[in-house]
C-alpha atoms as a PDB file:
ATOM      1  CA  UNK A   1     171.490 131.269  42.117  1.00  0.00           C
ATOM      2  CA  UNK A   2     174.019 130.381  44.925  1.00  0.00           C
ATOM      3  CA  UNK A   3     171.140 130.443  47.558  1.00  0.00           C
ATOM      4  CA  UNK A   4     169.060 127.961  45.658  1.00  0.00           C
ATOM      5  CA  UNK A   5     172.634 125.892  45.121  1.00  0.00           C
ATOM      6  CA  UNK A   6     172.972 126.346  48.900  1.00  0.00           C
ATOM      7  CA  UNK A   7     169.154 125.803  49.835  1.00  0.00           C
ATOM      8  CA  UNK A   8     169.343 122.345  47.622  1.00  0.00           C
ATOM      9  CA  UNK A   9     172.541 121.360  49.202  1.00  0.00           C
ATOM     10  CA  UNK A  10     171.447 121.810  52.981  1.00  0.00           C
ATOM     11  CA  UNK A  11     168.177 119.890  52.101  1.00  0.00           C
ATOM     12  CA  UNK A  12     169.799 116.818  50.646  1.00  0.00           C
ATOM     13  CA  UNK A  13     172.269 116.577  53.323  1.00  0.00           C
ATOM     14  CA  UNK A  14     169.419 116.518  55.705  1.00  0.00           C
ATOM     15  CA  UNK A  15     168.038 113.851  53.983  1.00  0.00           C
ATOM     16  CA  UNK A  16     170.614 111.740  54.337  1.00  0.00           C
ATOM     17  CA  UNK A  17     171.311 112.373  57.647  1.00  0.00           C
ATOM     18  CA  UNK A  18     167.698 111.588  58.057  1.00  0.00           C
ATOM     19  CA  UNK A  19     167.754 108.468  56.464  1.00  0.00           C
ATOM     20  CA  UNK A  20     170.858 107.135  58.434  1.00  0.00           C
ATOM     21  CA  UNK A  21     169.822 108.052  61.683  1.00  0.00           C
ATOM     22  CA  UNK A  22     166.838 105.739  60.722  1.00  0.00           C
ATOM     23  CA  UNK A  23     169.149 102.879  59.505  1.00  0.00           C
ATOM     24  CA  UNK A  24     168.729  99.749  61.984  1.00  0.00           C
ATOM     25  CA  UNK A  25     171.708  99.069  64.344  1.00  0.00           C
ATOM     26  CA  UNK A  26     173.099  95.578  64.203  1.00  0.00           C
ATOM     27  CA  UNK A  27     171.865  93.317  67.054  1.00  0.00           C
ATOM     28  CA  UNK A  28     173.456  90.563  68.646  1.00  0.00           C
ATOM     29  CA  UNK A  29     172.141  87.853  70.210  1.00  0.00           C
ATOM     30  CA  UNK A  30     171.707  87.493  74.184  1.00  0.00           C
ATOM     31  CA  UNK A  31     174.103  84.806  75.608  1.00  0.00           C
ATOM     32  CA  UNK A  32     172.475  82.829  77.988  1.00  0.00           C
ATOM     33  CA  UNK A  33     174.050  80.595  80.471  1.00  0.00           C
ATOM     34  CA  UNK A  34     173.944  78.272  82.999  1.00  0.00           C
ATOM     35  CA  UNK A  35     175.656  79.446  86.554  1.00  0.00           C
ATOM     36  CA  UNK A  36     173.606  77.925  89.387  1.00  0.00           C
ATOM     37  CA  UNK A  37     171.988  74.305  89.689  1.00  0.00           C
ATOM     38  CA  UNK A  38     169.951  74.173  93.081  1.00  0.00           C
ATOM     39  CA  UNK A  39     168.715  70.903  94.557  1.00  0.00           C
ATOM     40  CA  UNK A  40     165.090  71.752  95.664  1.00  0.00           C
ATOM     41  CA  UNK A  41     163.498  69.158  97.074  1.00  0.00           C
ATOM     42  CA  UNK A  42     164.304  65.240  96.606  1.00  0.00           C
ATOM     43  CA  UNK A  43     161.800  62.284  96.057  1.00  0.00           C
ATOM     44  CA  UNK A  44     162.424  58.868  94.562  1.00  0.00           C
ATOM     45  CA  UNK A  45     160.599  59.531  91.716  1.00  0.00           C
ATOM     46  CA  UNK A  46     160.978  63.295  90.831  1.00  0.00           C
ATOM     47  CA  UNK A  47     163.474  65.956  92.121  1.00  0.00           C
ATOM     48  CA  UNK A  48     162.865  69.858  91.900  1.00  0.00           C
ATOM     49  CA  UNK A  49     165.645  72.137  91.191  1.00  0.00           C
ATOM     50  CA  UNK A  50     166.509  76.195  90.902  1.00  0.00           C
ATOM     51  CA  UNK A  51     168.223  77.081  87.764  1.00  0.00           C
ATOM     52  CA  UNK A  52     170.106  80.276  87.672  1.00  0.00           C
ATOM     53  CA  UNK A  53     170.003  81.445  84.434  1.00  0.00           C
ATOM     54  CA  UNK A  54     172.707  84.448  83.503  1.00  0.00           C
ATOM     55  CA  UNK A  55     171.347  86.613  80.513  1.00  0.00           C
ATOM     56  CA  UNK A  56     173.771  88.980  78.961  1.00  0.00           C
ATOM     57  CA  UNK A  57     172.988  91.834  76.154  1.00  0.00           C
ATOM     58  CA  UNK A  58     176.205  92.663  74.027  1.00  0.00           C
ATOM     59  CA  UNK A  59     173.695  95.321  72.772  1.00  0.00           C
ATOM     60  CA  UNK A  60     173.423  99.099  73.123  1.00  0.00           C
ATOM     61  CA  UNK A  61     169.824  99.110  73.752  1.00  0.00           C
ATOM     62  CA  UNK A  62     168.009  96.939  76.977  1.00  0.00           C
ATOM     63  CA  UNK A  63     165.998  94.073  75.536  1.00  0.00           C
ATOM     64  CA  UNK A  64     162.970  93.350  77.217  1.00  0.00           C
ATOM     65  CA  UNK A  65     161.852  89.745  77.360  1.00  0.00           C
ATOM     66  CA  UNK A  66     159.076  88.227  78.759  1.00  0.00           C
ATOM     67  CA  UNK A  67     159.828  85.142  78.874  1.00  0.00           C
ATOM     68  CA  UNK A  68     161.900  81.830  77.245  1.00  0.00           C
ATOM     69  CA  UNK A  69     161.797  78.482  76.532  1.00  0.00           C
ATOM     70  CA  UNK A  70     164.374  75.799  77.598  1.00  0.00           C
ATOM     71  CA  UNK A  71     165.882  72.648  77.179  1.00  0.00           C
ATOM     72  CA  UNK A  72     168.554  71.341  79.265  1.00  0.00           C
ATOM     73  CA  UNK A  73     171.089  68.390  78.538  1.00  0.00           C
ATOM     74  CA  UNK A  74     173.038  66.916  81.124  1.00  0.00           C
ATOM     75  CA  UNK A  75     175.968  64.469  79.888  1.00  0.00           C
ATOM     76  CA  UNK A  76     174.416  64.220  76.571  1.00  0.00           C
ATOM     77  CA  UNK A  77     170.890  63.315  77.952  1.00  0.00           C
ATOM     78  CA  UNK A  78     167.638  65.298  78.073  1.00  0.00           C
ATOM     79  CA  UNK A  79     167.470  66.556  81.604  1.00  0.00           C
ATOM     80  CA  UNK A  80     164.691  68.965  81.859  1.00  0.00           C
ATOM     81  CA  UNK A  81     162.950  70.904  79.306  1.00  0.00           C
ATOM     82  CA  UNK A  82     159.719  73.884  79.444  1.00  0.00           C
ATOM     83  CA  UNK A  83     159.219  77.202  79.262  1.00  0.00           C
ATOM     84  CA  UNK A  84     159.348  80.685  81.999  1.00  0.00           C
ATOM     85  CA  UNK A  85     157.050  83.044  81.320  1.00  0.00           C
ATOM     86  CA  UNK A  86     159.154  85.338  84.368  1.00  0.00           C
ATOM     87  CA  UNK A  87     159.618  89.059  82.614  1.00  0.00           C
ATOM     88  CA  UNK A  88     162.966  90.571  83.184  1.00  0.00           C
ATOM     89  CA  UNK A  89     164.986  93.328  81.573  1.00  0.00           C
ATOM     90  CA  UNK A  90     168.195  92.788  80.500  1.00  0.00           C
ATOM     91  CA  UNK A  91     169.929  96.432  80.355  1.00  0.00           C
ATOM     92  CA  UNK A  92     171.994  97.907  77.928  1.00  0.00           C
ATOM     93  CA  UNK A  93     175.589  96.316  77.247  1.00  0.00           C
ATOM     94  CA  UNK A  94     174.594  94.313  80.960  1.00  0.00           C
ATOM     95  CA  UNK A  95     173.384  91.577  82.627  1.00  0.00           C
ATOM     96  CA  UNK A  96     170.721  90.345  84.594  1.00  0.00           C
ATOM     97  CA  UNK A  97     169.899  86.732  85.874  1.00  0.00           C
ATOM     98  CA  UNK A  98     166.652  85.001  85.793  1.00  0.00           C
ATOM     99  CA  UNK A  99     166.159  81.972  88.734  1.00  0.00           C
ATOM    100  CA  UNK A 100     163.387  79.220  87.157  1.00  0.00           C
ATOM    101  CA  UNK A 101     162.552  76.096  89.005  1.00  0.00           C
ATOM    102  CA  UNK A 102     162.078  72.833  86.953  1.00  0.00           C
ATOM    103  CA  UNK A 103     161.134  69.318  87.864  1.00  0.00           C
ATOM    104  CA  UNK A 104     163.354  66.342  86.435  1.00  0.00           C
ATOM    105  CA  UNK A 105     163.989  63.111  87.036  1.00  0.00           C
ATOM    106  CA  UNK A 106     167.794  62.446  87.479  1.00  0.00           C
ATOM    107  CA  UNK A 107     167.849  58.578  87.900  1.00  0.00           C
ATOM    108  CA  UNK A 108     168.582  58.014  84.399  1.00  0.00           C
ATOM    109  CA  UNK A 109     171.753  60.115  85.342  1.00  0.00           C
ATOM    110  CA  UNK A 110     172.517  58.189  88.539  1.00  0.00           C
ATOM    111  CA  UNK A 111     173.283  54.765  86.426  1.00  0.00           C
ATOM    112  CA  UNK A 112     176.473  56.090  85.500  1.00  0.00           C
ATOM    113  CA  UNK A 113     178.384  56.813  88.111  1.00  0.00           C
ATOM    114  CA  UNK A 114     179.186  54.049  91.396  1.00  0.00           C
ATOM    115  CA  UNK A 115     177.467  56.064  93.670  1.00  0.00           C
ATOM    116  CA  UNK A 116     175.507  59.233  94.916  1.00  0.00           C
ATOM    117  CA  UNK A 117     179.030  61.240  96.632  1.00  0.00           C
ATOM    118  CA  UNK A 118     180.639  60.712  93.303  1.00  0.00           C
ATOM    119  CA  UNK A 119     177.327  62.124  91.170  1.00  0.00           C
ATOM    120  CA  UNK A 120     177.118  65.460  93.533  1.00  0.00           C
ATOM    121  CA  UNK A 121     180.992  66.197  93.555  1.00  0.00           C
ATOM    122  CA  UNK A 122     181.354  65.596  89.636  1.00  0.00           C
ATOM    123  CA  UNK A 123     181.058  68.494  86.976  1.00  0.00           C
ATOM    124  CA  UNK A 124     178.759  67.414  84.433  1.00  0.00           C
ATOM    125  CA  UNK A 125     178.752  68.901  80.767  1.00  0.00           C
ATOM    126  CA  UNK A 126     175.646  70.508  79.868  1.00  0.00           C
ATOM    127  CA  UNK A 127     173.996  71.925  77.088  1.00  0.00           C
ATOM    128  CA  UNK A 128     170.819  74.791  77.335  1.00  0.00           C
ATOM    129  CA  UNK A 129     169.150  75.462  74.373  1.00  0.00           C
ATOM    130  CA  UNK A 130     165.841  77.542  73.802  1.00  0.00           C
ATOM    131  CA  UNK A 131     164.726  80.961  72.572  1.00  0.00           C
ATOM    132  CA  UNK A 132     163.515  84.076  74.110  1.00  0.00           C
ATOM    133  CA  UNK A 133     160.585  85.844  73.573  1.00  0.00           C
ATOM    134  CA  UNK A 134     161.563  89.780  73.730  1.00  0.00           C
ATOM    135  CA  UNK A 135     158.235  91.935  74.213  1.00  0.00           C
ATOM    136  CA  UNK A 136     156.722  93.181  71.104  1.00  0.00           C
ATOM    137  CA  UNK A 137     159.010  90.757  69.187  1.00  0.00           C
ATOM    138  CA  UNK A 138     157.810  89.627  66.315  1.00  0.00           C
ATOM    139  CA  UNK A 139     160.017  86.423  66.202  1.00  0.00           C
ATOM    140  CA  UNK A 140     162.204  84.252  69.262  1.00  0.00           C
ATOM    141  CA  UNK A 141     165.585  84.983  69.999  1.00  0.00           C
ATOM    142  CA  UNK A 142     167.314  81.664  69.593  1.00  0.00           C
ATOM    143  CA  UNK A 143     170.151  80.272  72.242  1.00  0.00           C
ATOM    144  CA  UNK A 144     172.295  77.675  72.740  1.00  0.00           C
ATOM    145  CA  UNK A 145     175.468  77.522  75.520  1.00  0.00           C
ATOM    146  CA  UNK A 146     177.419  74.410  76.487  1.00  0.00           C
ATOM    147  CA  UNK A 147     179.389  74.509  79.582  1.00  0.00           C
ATOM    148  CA  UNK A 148     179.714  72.682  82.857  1.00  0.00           C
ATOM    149  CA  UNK A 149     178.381  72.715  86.285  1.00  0.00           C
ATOM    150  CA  UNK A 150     178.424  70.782  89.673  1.00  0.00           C
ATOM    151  CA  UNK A 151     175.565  70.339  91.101  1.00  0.00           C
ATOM    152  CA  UNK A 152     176.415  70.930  94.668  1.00  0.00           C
ATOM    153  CA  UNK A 153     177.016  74.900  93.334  1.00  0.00           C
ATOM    154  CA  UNK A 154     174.816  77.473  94.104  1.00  0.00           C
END
């Protein structure tokens, strides 16, 4: 009798240890951020730049991406939006940064200020919004960071 109490014992607390161990961990979301703003190449009616994106995983597992879609506000106004398909891997409770080059037109920008020194020595508030599309994902990982940047850095 006390080996079948025993026997029955051990097997239920292997299923329970069983069925934790196959409990999901929470996830967090990826910040993503804004931390370099590269002029490219300027024409009258279109300017290229380099963003550097920063991607950061608060998570104990590396999140593959392949991928993201963007939208960039500068000052309140739409200053660039599209989509990367670069693949990256953010690791483990890291980082990793992610360069994409987009094509805006910034005179709608330039009305506000006197002239061009005081537009490329000014910080300008920005908001970058988008998702990211983690390989074998079944659904986007939505973001959304406001901060500010200068665009004579990086």
């Amino acid at each position: 009798m006390y080996k079948l109490f025993k026997f029955s014992t051990s097997l239920i607390i292997i299923g329970i240890l069983t069925a934790c161990g196959n409990m999901p961990l929470k996830t967090f979301t990826p910040e993503v951020s804004l931390q370099g703003f590269k002029l490219m190449n300027l024409g009258l009616l279109k300017q290229d730049y380099r963003l550097k994106l920063q991607l950061k995983n608060p998570n104990p597992v590396p999140i593959p991406i392949n991928g993201l879609n963007y939208k960039l506000e500068l000052n309140g106004q739409e200053f660039t939006n599209g989509s990367s398909d670069k693949s990256v891997t953010i690791p483990a409770n890291g980082e990793e940064f992610l360069e994409i080059d987009v094509t805006s037109n910034l005179l709608s920008t330039i009305g506000q200020f006197k002239d061009l020194k005081s537009l490329l020595n000014r910080n300008f508030e920005y908001n970058l919004s988008g998702d990211i599309n983690v390989i074998d994902g079944t659904t986007a990982i939505p973001f959304t960071y406001k901060g500010d940047i200068s665009l004579l850095r990086n």
